[in-house]
C-alpha atoms as a PDB file:
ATOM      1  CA  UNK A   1     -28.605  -9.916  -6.300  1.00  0.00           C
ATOM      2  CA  UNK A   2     -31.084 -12.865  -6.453  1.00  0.00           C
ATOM      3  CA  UNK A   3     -33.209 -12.633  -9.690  1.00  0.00           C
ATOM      4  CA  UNK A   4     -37.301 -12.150  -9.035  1.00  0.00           C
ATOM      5  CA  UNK A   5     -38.150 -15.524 -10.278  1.00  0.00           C
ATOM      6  CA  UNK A   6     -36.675 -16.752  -7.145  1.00  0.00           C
ATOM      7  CA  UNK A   7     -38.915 -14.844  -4.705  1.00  0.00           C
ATOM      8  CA  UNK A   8     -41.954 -15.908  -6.292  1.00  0.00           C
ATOM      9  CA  UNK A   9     -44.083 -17.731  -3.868  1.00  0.00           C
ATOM     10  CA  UNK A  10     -44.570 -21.463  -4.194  1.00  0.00           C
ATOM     11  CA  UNK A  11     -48.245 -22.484  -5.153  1.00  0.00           C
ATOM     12  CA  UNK A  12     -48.730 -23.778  -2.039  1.00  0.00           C
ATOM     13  CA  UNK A  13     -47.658 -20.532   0.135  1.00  0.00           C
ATOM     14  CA  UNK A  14     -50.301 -18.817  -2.831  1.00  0.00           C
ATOM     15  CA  UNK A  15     -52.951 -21.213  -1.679  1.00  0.00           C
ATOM     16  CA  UNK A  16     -51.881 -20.543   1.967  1.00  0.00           C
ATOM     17  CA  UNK A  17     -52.410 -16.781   1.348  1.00  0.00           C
ATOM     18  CA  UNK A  18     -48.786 -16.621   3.302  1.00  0.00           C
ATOM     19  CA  UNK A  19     -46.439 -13.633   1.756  1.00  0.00           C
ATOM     20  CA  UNK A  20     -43.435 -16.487   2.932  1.00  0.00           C
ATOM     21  CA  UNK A  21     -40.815 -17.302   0.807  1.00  0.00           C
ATOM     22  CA  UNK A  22     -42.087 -20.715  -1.260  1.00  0.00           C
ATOM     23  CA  UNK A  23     -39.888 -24.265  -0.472  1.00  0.00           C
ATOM     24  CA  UNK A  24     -39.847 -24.907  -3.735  1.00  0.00           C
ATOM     25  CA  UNK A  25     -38.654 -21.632  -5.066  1.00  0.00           C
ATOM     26  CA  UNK A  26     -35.816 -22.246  -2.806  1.00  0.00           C
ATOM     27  CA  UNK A  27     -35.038 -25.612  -3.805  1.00  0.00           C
ATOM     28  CA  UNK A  28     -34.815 -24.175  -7.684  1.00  0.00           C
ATOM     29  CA  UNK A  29     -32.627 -20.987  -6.641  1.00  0.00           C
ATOM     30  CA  UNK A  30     -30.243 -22.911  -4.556  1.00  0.00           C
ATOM     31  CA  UNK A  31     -28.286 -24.665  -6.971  1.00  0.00           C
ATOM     32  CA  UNK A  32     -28.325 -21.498  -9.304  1.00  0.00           C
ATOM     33  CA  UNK A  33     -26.848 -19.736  -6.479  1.00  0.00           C
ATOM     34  CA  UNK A  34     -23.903 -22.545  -5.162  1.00  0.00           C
ATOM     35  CA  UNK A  35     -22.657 -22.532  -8.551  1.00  0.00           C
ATOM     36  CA  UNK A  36     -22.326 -18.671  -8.789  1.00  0.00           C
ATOM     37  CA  UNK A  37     -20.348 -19.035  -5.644  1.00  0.00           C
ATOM     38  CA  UNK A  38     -17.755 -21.840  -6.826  1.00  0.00           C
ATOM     39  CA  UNK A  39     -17.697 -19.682 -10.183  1.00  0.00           C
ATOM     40  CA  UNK A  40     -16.383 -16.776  -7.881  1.00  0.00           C
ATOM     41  CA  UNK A  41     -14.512 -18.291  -5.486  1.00  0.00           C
ATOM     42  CA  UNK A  42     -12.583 -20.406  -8.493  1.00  0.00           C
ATOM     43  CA  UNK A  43     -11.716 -17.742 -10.552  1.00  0.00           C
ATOM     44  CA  UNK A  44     -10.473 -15.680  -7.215  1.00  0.00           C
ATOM     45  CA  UNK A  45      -8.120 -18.354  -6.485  1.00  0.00           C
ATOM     46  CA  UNK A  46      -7.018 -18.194 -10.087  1.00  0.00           C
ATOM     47  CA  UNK A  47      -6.262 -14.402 -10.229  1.00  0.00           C
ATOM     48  CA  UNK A  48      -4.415 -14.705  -6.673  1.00  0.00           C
ATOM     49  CA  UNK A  49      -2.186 -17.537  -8.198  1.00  0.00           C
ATOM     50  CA  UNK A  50      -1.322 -15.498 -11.720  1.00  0.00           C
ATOM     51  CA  UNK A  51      -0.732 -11.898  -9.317  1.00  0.00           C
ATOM     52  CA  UNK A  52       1.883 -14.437  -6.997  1.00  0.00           C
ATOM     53  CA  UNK A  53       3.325 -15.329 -10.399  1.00  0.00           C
ATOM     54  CA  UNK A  54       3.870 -12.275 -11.534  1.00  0.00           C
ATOM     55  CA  UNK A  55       4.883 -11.082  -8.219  1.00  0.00           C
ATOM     56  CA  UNK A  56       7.605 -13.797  -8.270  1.00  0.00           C
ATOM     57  CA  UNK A  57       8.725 -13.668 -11.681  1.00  0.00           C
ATOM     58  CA  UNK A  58       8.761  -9.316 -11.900  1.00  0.00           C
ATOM     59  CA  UNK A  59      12.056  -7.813 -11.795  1.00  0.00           C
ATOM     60  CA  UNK A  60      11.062  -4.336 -10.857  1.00  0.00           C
ATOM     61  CA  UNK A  61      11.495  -5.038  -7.074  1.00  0.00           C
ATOM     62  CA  UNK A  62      11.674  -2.015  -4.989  1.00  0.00           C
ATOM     63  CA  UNK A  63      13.980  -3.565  -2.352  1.00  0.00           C
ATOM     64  CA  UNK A  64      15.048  -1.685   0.971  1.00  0.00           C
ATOM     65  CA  UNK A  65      18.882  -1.191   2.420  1.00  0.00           C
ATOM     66  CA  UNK A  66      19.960  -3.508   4.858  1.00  0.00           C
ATOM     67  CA  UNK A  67      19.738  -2.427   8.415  1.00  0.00           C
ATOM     68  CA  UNK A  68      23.635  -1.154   8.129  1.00  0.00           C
ATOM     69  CA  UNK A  69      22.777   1.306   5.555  1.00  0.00           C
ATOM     70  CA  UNK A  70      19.851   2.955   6.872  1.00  0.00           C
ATOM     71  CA  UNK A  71      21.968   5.097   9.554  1.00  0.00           C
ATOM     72  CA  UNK A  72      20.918   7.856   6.975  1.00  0.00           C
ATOM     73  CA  UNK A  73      17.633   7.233   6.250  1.00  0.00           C
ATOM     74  CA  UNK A  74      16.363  10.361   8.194  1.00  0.00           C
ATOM     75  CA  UNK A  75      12.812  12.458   6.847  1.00  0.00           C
ATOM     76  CA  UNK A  76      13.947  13.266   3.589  1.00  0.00           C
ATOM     77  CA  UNK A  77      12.216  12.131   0.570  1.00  0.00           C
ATOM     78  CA  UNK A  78      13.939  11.787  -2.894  1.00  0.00           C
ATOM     79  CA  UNK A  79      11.826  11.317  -6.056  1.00  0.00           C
ATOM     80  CA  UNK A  80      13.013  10.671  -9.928  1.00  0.00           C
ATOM     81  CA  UNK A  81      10.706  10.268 -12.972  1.00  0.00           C
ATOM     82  CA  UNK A  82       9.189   6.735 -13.152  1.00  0.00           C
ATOM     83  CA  UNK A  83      10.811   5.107 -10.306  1.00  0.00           C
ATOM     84  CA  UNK A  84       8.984   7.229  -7.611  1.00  0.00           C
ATOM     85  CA  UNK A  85      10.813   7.689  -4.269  1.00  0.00           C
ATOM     86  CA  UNK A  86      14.372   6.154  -3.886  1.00  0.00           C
ATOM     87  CA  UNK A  87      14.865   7.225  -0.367  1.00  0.00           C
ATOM     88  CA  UNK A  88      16.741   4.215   1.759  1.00  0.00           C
ATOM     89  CA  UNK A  89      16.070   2.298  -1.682  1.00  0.00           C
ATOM     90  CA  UNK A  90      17.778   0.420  -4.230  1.00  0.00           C
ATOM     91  CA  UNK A  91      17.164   1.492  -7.826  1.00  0.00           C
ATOM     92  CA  UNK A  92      15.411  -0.978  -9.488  1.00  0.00           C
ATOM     93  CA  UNK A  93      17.380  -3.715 -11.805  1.00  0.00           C
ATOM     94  CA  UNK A  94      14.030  -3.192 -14.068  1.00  0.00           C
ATOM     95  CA  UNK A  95      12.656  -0.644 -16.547  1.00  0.00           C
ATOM     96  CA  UNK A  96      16.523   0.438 -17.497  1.00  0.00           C
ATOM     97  CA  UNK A  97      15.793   2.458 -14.519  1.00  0.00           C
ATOM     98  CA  UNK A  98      19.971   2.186 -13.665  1.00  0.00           C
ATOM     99  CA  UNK A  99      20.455   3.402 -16.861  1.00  0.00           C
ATOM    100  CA  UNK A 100      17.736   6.037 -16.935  1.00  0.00           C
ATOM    101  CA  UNK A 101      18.847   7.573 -13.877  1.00  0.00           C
ATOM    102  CA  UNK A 102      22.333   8.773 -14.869  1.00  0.00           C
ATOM    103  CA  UNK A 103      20.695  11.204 -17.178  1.00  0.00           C
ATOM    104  CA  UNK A 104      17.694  12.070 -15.632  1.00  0.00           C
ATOM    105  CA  UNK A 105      17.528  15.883 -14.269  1.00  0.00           C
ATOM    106  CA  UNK A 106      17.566  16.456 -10.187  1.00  0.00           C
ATOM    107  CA  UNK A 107      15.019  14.747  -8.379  1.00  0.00           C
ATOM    108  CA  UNK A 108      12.471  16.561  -6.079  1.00  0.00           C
ATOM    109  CA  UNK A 109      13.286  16.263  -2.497  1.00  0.00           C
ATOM    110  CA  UNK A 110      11.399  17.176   0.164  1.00  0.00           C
ATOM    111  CA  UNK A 111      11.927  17.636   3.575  1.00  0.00           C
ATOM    112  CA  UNK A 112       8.550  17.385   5.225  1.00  0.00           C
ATOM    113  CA  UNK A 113       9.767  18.451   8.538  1.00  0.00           C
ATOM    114  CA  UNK A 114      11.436  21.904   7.408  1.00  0.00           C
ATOM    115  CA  UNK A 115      10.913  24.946   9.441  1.00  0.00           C
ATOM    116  CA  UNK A 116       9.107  27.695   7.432  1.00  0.00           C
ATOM    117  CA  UNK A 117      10.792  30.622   8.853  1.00  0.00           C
ATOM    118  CA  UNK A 118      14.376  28.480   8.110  1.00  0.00           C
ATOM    119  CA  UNK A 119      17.131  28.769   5.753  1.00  0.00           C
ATOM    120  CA  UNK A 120      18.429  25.153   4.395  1.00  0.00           C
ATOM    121  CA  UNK A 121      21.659  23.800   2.819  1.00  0.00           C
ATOM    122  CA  UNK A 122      21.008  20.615   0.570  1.00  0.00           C
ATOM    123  CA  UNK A 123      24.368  18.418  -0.504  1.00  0.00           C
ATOM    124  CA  UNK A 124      24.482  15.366  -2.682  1.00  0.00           C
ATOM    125  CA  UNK A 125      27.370  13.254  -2.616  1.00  0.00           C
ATOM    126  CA  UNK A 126      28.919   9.545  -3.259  1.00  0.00           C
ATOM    127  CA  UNK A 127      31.259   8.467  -0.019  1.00  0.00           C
ATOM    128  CA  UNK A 128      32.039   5.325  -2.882  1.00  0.00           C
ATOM    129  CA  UNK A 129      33.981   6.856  -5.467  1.00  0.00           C
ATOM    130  CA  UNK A 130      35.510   5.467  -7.148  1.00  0.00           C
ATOM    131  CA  UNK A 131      34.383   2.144  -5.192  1.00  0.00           C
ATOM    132  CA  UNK A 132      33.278   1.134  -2.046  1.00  0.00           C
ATOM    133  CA  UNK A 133      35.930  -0.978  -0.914  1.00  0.00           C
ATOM    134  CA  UNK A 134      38.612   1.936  -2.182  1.00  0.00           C
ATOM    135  CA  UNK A 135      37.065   5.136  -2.041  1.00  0.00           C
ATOM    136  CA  UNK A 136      40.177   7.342  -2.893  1.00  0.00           C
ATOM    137  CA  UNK A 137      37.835   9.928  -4.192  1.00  0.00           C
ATOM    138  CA  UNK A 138      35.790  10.483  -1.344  1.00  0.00           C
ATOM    139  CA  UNK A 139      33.427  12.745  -1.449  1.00  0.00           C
ATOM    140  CA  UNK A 140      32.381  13.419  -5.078  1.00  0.00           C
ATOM    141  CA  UNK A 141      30.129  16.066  -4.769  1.00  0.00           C
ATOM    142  CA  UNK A 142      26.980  16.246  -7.210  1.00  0.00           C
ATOM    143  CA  UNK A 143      25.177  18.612  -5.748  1.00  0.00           C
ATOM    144  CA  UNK A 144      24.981  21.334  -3.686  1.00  0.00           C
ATOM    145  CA  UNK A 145      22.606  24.158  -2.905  1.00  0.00           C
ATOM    146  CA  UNK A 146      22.040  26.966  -0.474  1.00  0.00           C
ATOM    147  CA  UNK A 147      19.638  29.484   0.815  1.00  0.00           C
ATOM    148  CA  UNK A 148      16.953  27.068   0.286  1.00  0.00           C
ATOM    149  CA  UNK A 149      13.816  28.727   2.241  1.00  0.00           C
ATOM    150  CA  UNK A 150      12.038  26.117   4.064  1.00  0.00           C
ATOM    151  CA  UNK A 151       8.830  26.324   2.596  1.00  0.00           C
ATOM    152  CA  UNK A 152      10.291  25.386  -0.941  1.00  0.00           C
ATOM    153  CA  UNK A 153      11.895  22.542   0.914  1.00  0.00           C
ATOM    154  CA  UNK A 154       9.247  21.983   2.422  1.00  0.00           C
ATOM    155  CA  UNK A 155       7.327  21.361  -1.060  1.00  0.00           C
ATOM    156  CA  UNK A 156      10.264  20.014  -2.905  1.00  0.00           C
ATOM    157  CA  UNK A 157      11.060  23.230  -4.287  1.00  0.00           C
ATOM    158  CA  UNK A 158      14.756  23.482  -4.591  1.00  0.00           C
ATOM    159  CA  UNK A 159      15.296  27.465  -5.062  1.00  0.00           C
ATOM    160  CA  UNK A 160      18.195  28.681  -3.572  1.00  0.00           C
ATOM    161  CA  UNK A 161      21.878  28.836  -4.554  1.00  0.00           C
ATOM    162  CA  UNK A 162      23.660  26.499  -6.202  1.00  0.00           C
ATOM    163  CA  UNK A 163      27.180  26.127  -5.725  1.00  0.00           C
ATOM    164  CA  UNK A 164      27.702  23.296  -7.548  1.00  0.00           C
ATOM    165  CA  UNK A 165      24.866  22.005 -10.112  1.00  0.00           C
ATOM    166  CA  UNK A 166      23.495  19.116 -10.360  1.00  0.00           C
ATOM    167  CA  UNK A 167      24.974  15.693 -11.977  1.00  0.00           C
ATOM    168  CA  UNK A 168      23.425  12.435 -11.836  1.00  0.00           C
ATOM    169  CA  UNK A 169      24.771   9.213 -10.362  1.00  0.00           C
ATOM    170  CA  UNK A 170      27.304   7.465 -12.456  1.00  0.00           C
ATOM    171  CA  UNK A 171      29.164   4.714 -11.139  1.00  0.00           C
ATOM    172  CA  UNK A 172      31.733   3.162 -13.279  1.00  0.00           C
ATOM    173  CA  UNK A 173      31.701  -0.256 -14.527  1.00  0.00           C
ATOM    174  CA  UNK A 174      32.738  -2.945 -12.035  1.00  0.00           C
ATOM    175  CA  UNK A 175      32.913  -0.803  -9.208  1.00  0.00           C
ATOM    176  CA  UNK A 176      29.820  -2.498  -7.151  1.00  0.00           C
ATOM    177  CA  UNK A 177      27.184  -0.385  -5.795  1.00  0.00           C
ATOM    178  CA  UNK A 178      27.768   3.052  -4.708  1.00  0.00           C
ATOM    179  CA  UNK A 179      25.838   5.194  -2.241  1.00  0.00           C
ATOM    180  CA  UNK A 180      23.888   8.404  -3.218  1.00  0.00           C
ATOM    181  CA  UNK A 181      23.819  10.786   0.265  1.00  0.00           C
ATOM    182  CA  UNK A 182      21.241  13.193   0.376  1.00  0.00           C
ATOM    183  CA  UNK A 183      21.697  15.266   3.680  1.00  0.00           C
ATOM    184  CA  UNK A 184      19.966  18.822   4.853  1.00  0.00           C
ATOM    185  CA  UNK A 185      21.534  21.670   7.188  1.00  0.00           C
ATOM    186  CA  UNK A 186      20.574  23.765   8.895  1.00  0.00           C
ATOM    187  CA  UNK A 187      21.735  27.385   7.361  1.00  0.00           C
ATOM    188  CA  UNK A 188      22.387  30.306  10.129  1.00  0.00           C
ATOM    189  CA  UNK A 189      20.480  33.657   9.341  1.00  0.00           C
ATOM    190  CA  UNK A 190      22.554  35.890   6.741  1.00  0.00           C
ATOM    191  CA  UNK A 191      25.447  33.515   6.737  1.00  0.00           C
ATOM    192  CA  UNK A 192      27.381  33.513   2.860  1.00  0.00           C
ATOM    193  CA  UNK A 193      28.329  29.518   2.385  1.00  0.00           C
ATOM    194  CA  UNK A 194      30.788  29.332  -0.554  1.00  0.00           C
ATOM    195  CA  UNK A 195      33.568  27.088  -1.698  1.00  0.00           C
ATOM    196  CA  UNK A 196      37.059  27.909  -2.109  1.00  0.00           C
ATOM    197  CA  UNK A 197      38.835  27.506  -5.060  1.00  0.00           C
ATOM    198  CA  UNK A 198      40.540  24.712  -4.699  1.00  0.00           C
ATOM    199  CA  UNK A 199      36.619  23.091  -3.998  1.00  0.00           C
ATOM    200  CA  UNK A 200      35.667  24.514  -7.217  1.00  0.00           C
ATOM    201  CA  UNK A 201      38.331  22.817  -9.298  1.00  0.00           C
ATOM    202  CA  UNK A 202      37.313  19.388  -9.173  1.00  0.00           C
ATOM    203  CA  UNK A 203      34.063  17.670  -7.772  1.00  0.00           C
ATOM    204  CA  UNK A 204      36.195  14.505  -6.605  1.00  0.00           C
ATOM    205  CA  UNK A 205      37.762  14.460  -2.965  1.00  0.00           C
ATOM    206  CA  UNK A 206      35.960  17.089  -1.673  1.00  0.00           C
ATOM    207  CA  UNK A 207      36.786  17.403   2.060  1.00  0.00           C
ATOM    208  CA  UNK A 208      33.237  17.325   3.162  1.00  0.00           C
ATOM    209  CA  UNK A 209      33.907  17.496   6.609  1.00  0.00           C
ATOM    210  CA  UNK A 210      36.342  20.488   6.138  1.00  0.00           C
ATOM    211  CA  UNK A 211      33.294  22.500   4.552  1.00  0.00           C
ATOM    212  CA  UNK A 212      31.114  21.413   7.502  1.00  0.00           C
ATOM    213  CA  UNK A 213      33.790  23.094  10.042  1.00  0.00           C
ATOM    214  CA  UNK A 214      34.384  25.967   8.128  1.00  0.00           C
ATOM    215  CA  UNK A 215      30.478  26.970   8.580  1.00  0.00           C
ATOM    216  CA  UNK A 216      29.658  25.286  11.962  1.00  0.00           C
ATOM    217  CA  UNK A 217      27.357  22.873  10.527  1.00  0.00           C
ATOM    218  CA  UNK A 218      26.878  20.011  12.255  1.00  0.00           C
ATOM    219  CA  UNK A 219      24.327  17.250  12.193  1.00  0.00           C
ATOM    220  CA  UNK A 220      21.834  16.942   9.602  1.00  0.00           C
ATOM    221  CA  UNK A 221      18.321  17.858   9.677  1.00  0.00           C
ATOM    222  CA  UNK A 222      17.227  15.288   7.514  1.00  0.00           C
ATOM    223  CA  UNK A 223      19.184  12.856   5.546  1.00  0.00           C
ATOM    224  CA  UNK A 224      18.845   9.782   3.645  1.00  0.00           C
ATOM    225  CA  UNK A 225      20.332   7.772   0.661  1.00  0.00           C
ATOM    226  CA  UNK A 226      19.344   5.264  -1.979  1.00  0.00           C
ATOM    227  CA  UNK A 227      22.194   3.101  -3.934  1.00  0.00           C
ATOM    228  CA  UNK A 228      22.564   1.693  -7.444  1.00  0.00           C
ATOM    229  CA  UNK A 229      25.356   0.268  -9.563  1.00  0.00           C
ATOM    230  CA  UNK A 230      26.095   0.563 -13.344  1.00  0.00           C
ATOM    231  CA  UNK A 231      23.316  -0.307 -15.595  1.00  0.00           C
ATOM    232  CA  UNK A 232      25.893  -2.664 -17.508  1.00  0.00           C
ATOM    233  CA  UNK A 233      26.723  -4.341 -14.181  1.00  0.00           C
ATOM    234  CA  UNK A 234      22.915  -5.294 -13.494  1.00  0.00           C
ATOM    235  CA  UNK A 235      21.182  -8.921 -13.922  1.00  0.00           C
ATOM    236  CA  UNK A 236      19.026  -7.722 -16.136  1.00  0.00           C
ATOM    237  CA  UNK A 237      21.794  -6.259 -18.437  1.00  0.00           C
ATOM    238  CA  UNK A 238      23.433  -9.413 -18.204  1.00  0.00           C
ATOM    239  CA  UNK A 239      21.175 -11.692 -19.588  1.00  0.00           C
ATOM    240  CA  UNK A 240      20.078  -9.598 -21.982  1.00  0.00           C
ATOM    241  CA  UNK A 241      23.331 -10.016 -23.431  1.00  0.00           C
ATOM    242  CA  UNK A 242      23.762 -13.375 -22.732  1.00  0.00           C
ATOM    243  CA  UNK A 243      26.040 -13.529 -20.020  1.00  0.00           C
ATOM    244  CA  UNK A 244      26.232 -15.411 -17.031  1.00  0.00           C
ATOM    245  CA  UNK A 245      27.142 -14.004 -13.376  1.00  0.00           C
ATOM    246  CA  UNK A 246      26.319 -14.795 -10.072  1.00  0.00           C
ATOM    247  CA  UNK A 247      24.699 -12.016  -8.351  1.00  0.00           C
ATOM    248  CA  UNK A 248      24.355 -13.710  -5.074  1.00  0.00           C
ATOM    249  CA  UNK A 249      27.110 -12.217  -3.489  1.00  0.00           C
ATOM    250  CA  UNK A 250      25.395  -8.540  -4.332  1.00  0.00           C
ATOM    251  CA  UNK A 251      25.984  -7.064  -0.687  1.00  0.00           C
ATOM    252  CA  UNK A 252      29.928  -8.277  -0.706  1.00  0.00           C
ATOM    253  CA  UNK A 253      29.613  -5.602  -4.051  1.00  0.00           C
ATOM    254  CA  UNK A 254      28.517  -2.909  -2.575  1.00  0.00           C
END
């Protein structure tokens, strides 16, 4: 705001008896006020140029799945600690957020579009084990959960039963990036979902599509995925260490 000394009238609009703004008063302010302005507008420009910097130079970049990946990407939301929500998502090469992630607990997903009257099924699994180009041990399952009511789902509240707990993604060394499948079915009223015994020996090769028959479930609800790769495997982990890799090639590792 323009200080008061400004609007004081010029002796000649006193003299004049006029309540106008003086000419001289004006002339004084003006140069007061221009320099205010190139101040601002200076140190504007400044703070844009250090934020495109930073921008440029940051490593935490929360960068999207290419166009062939997001097939899955279907109303479900997937959040970790820190990191926020992965859903259609790379994990971060930043933060040891790789690392951080195959020890955090399960994440909070949420299915906005749940039915409240409904009963859910919620399965987690890795079509890349134990890599992408050779997945021999297709489908490790890491979790899997039923009689999930859909206002917990809803909310992110998981509650239900759990067939197979919970284990965080951990992709070997060298194996390129692996995809994390979140997908949501819809559960029939009263229906008992359970895995064999052969299904409960081992969490590797799980014939996913055999469990799917076996209880007449058949396309998703909701479903979506994020991906990551071995923390030791990342840029950042690289030149920490001193080594030197080029990561250009990153979707040929995937």
């Amino acid at each position: 705001m323009m200080s008061q000394s400004c609007w004081r009238p010029s002796p000649e609009a006193k003299q004049m008896r006029q309540p106008a703004l003086g000419l001289r008063s004006l002339q004084n302010c003006a140069p007061s006020w221009t320099m205010k302005l190139a101040t601002a507008a200076l140190l504007l420009g400044l703070v844009m140029v250090v934020a495109r910097d930073e921008d440029e130079n940051d490593p935490c970049v929360y960068e999207n799945l290419p166009y062939e990946d997001t097939v899955q990407c279907k109303g479900l939301d997937v959040f970790y600690p820190e990191v926020g929500n992965v859903a259609c998502m790379f994990i971060p090469d930043c933060n040891n957020f790789r690392y951080k992630i195959t020890y955090w607990m399960e994440p909070i997903v949420k299915f906005p579009g749940a039915f409240e009257g409904a009963t859910y099924i919620l399965m987690m699994v890795d079509p890349d084990a134990p890599s992408r180009s050779e997945p021999t041990k297709r489908y490790w399952r890491h979790w899997l959960v039923t009689d999930i009511k859909g206002t917990d789902i809803k909310k992110g509240n998981i509650q239900g039963q759990v067939l197979t707990p919970y284990k965080p993604p951990s992709p070997p060394t060298n194996s390129g990036f692996h995809r994390y499948q979140l997908l949501v079915y819809l559960q029939e009223r009263n229906e008992l979902i359970s895995l064999l015994p052969s299904e409960n020996k081992s969490r590797g090769s799980w014939k996913m599509e055999n469990f799917l028959n076996r209880f007449h479930l058949r396309e998703p609800e909701a479903s979506t995925q994020f991906m990551t790769q071995n923390y030791q495997d990342s840029p950042t982990y690289q030149a920490s260490r001193g080594v030197f890799k080029d990561f250009r090639d990153k979707p040929k590792q995937r």
